[in-house]
PDB file of N, CA and C in Angstrom:
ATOM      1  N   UNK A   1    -145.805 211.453-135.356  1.00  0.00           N
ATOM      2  CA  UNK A   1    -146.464 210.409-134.596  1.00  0.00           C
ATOM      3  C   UNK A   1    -146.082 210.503-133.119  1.00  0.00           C
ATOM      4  N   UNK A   2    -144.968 210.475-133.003  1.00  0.00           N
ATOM      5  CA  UNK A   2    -144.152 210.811-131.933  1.00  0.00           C
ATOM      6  C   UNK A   2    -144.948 212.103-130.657  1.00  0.00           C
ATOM      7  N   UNK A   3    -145.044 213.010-131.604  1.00  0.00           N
ATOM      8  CA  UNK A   3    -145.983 214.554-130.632  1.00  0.00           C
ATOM      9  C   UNK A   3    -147.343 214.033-130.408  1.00  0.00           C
ATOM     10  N   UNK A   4    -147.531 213.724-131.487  1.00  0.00           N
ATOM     11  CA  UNK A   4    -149.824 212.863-131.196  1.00  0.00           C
ATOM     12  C   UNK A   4    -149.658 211.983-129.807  1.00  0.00           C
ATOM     13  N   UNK A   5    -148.571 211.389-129.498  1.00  0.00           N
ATOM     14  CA  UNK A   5    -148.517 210.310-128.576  1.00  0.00           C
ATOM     15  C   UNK A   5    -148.268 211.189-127.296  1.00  0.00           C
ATOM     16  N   UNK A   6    -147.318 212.054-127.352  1.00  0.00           N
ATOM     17  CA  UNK A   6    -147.026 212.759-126.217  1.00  0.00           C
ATOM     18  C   UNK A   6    -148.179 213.859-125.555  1.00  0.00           C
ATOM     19  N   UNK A   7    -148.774 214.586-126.353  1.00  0.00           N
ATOM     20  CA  UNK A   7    -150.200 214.936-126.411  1.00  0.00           C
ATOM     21  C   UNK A   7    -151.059 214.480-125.559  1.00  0.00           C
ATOM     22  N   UNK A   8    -151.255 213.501-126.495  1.00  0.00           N
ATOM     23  CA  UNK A   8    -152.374 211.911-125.808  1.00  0.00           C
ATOM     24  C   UNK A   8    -152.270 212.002-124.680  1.00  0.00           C
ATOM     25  N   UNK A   9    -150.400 211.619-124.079  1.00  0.00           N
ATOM     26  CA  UNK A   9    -150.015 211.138-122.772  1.00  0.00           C
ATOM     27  C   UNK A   9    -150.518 212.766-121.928  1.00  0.00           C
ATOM     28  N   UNK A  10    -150.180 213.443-122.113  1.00  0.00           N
ATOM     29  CA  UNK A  10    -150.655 215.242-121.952  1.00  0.00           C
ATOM     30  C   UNK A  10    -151.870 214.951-121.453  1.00  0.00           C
ATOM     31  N   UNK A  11    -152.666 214.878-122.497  1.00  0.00           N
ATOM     32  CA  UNK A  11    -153.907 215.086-122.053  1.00  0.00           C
ATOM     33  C   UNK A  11    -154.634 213.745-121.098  1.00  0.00           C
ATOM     34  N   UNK A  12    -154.173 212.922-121.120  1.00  0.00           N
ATOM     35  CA  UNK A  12    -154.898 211.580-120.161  1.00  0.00           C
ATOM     36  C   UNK A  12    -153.972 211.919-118.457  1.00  0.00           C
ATOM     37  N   UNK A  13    -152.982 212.472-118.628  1.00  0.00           N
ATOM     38  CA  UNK A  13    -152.350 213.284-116.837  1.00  0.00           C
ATOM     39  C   UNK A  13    -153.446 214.636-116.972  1.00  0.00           C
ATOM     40  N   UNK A  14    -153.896 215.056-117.373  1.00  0.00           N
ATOM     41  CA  UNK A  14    -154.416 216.495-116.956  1.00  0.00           C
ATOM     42  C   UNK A  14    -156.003 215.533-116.765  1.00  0.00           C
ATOM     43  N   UNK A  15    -156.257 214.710-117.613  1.00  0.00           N
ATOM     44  CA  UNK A  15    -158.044 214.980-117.190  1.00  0.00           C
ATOM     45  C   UNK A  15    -157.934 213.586-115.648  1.00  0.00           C
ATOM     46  N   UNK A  16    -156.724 212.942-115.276  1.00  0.00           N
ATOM     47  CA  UNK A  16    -156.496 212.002-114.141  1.00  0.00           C
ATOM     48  C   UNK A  16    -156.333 212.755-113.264  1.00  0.00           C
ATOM     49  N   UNK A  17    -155.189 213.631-113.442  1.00  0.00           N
ATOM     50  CA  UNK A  17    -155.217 214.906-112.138  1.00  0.00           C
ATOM     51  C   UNK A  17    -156.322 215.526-111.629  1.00  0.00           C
ATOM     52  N   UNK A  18    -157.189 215.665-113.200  1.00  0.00           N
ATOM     53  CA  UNK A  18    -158.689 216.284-112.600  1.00  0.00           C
ATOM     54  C   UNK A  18    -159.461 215.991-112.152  1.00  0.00           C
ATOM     55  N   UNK A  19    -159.499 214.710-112.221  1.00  0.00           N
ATOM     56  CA  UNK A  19    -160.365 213.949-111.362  1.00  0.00           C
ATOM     57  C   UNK A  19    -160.196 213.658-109.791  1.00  0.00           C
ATOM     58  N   UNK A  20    -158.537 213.759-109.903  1.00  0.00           N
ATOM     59  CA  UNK A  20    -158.177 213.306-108.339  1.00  0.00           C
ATOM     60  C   UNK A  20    -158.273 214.545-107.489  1.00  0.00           C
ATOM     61  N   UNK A  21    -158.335 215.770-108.716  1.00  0.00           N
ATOM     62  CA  UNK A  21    -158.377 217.215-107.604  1.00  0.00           C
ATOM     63  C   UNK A  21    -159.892 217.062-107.436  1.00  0.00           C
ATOM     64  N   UNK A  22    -160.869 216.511-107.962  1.00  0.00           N
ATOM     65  CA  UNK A  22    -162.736 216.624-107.817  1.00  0.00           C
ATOM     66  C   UNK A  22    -162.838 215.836-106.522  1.00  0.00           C
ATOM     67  N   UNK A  23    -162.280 214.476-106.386  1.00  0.00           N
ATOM     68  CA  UNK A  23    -162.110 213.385-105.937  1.00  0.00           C
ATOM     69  C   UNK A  23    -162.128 213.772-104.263  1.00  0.00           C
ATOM     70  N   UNK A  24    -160.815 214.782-104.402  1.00  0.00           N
ATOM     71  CA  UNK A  24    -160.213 215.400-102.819  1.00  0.00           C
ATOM     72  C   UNK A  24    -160.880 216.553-102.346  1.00  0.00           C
ATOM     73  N   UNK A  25    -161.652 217.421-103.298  1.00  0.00           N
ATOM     74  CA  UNK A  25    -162.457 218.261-102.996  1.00  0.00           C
ATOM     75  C   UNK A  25    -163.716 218.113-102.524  1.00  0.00           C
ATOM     76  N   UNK A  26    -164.456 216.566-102.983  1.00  0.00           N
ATOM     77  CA  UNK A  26    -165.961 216.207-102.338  1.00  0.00           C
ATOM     78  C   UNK A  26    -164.946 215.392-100.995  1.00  0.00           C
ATOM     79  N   UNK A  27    -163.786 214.815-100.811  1.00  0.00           N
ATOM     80  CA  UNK A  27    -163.509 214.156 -99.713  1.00  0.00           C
ATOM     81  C   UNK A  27    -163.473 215.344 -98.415  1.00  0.00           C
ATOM     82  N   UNK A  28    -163.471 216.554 -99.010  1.00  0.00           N
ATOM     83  CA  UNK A  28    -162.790 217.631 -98.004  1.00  0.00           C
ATOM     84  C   UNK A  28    -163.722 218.080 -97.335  1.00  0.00           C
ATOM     85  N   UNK A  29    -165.331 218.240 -98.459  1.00  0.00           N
ATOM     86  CA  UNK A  29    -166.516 218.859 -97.945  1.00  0.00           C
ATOM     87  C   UNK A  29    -167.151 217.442 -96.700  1.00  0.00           C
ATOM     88  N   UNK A  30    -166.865 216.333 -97.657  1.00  0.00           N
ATOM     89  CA  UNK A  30    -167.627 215.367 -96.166  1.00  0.00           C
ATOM     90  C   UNK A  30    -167.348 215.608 -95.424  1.00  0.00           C
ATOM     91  N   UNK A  31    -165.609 215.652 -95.491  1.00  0.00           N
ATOM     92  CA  UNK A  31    -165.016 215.933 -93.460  1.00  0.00           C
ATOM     93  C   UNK A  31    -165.092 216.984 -92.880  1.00  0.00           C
ATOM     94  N   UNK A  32    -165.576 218.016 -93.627  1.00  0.00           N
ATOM     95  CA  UNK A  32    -165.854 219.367 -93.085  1.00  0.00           C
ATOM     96  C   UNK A  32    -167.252 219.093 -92.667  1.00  0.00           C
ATOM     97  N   UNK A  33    -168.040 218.566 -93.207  1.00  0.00           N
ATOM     98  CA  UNK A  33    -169.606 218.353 -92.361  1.00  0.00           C
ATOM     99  C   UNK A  33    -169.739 217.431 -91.455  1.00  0.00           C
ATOM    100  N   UNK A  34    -168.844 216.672 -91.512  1.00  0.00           N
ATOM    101  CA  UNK A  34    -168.601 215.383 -90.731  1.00  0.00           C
ATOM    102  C   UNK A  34    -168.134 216.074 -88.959  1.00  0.00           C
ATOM    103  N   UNK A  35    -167.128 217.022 -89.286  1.00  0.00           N
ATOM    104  CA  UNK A  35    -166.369 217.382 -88.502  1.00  0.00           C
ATOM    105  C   UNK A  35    -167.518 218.747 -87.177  1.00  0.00           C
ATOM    106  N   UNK A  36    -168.174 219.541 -88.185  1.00  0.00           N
ATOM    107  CA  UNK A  36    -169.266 220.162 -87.759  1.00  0.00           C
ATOM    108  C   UNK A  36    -170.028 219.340 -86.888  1.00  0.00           C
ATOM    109  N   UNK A  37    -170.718 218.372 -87.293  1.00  0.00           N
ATOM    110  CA  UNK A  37    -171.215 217.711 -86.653  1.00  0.00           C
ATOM    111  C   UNK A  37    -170.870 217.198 -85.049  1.00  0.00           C
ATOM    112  N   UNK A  38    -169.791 216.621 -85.298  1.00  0.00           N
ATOM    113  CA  UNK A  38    -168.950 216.028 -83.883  1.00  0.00           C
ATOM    114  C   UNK A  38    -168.926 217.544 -83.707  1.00  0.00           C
ATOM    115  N   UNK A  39    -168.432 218.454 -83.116  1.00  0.00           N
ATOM    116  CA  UNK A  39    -168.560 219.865 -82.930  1.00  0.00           C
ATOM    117  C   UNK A  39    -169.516 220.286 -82.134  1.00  0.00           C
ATOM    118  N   UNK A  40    -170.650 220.467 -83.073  1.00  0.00           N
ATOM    119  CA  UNK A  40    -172.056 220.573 -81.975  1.00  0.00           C
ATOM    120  C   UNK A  40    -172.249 219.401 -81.143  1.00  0.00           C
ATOM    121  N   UNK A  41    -171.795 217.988 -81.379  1.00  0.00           N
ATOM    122  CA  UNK A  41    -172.261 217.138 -80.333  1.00  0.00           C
ATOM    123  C   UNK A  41    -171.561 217.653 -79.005  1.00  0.00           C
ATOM    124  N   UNK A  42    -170.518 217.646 -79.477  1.00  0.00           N
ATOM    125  CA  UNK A  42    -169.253 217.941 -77.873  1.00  0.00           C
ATOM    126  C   UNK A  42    -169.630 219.539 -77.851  1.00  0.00           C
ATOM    127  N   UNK A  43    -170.266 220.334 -77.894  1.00  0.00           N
ATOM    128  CA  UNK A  43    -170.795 221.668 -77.505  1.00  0.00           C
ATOM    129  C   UNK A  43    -171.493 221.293 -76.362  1.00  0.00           C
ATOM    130  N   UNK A  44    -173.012 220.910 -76.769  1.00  0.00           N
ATOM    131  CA  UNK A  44    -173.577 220.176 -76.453  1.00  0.00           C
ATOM    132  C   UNK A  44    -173.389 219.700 -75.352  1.00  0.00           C
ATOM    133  N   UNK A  45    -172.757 218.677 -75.020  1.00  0.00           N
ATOM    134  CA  UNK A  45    -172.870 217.823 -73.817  1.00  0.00           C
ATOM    135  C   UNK A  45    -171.848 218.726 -73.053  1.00  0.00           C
ATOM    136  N   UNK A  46    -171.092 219.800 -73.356  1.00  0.00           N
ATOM    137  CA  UNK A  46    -170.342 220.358 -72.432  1.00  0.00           C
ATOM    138  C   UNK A  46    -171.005 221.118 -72.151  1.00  0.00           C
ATOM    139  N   UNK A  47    -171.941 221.758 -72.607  1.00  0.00           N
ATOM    140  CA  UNK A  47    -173.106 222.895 -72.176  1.00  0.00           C
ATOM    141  C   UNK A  47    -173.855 221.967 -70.764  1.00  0.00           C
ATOM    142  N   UNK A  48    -174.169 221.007 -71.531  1.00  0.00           N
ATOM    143  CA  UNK A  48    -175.652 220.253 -70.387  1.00  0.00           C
ATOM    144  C   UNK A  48    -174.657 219.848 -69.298  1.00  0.00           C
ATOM    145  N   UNK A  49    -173.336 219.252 -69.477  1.00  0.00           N
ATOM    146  CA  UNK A  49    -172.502 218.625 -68.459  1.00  0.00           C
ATOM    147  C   UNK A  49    -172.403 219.733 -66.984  1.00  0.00           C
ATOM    148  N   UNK A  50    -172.595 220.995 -67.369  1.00  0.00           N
ATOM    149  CA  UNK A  50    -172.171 222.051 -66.636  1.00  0.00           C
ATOM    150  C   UNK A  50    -173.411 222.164 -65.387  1.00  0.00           C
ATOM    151  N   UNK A  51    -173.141 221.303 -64.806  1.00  0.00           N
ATOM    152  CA  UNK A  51    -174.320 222.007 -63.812  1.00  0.00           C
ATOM    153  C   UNK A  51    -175.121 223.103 -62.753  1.00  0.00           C
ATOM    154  N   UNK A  52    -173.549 224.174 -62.979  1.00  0.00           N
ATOM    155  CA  UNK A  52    -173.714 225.153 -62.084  1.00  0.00           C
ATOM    156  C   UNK A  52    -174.058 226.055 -62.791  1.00  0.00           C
ATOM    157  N   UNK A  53    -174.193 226.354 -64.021  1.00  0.00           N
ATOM    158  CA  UNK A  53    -175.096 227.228 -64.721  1.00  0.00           C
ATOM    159  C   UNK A  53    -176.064 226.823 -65.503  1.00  0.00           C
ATOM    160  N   UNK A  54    -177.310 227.339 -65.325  1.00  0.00           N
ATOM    161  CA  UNK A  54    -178.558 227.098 -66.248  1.00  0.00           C
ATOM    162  C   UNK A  54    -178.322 227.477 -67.172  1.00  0.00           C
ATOM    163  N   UNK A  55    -177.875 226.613 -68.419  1.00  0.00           N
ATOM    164  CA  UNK A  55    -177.744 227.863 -69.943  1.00  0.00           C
ATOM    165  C   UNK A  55    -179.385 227.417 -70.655  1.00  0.00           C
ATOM    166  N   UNK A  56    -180.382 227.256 -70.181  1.00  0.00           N
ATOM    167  CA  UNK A  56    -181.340 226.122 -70.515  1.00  0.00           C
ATOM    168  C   UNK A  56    -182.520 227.565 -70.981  1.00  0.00           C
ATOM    169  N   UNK A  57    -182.010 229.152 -70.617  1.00  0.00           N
ATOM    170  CA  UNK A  57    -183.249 229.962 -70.482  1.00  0.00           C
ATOM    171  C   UNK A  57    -182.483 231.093 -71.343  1.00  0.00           C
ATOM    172  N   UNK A  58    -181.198 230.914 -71.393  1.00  0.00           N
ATOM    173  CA  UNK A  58    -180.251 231.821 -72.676  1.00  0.00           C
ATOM    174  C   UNK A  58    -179.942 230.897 -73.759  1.00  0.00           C
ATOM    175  N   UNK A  59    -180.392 229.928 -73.789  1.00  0.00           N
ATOM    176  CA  UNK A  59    -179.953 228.618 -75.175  1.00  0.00           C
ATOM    177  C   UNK A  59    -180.697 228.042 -75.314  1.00  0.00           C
ATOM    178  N   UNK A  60    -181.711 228.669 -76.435  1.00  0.00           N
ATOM    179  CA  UNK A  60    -182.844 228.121 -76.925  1.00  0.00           C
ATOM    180  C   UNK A  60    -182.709 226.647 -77.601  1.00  0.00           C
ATOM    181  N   UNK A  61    -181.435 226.830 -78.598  1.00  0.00           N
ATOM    182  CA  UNK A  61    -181.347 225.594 -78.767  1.00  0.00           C
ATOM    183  C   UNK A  61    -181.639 224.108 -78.081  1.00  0.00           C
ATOM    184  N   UNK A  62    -180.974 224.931 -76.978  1.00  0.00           N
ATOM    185  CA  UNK A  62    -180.758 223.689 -75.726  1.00  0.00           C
ATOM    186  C   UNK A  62    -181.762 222.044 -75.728  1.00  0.00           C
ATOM    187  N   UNK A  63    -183.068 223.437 -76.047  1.00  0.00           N
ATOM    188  CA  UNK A  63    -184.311 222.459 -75.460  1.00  0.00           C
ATOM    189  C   UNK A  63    -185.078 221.442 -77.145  1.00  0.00           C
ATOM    190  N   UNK A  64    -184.442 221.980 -77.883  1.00  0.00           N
ATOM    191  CA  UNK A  64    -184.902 221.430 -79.631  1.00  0.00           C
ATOM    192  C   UNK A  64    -184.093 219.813 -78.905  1.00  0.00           C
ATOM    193  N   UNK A  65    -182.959 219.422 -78.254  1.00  0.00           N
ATOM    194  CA  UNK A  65    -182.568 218.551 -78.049  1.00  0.00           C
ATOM    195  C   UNK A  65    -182.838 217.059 -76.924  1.00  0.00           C
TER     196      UNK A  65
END
């Protein structure tokens, strides 16, 4: 009775752990897209901020914005 219980306890830490490793792995991808994001913004405005070079005719992007 004793091993069935310890088991049990076994197996309810492995499928809690597994969840908290799923848990931290979708938390990791938000902040990685999250983080991309802010990224291109501050590209971005440091590109346009620059006024002594036209990047407006080598950075196509530029103008989608």
């Amino acid at each position: 009775m004793n091993e069935a219980n310890k088991q049990k306890q076994r197996n309810r830490h492995t499928r809690d752990a597994t969840d908290i490793n799923r848990q931290h792995a979708n938390n990791i991808k938000h902040e990685n897209v999250a983080r991309h994001a802010r990224a291109r913004v501050q590209i971005k405005s440091e590109v346009l901020e620059n006024r002594q070079i036209d990047y407006s005719g080598h950075m196509m992007w530029l103008r989608r914005f």
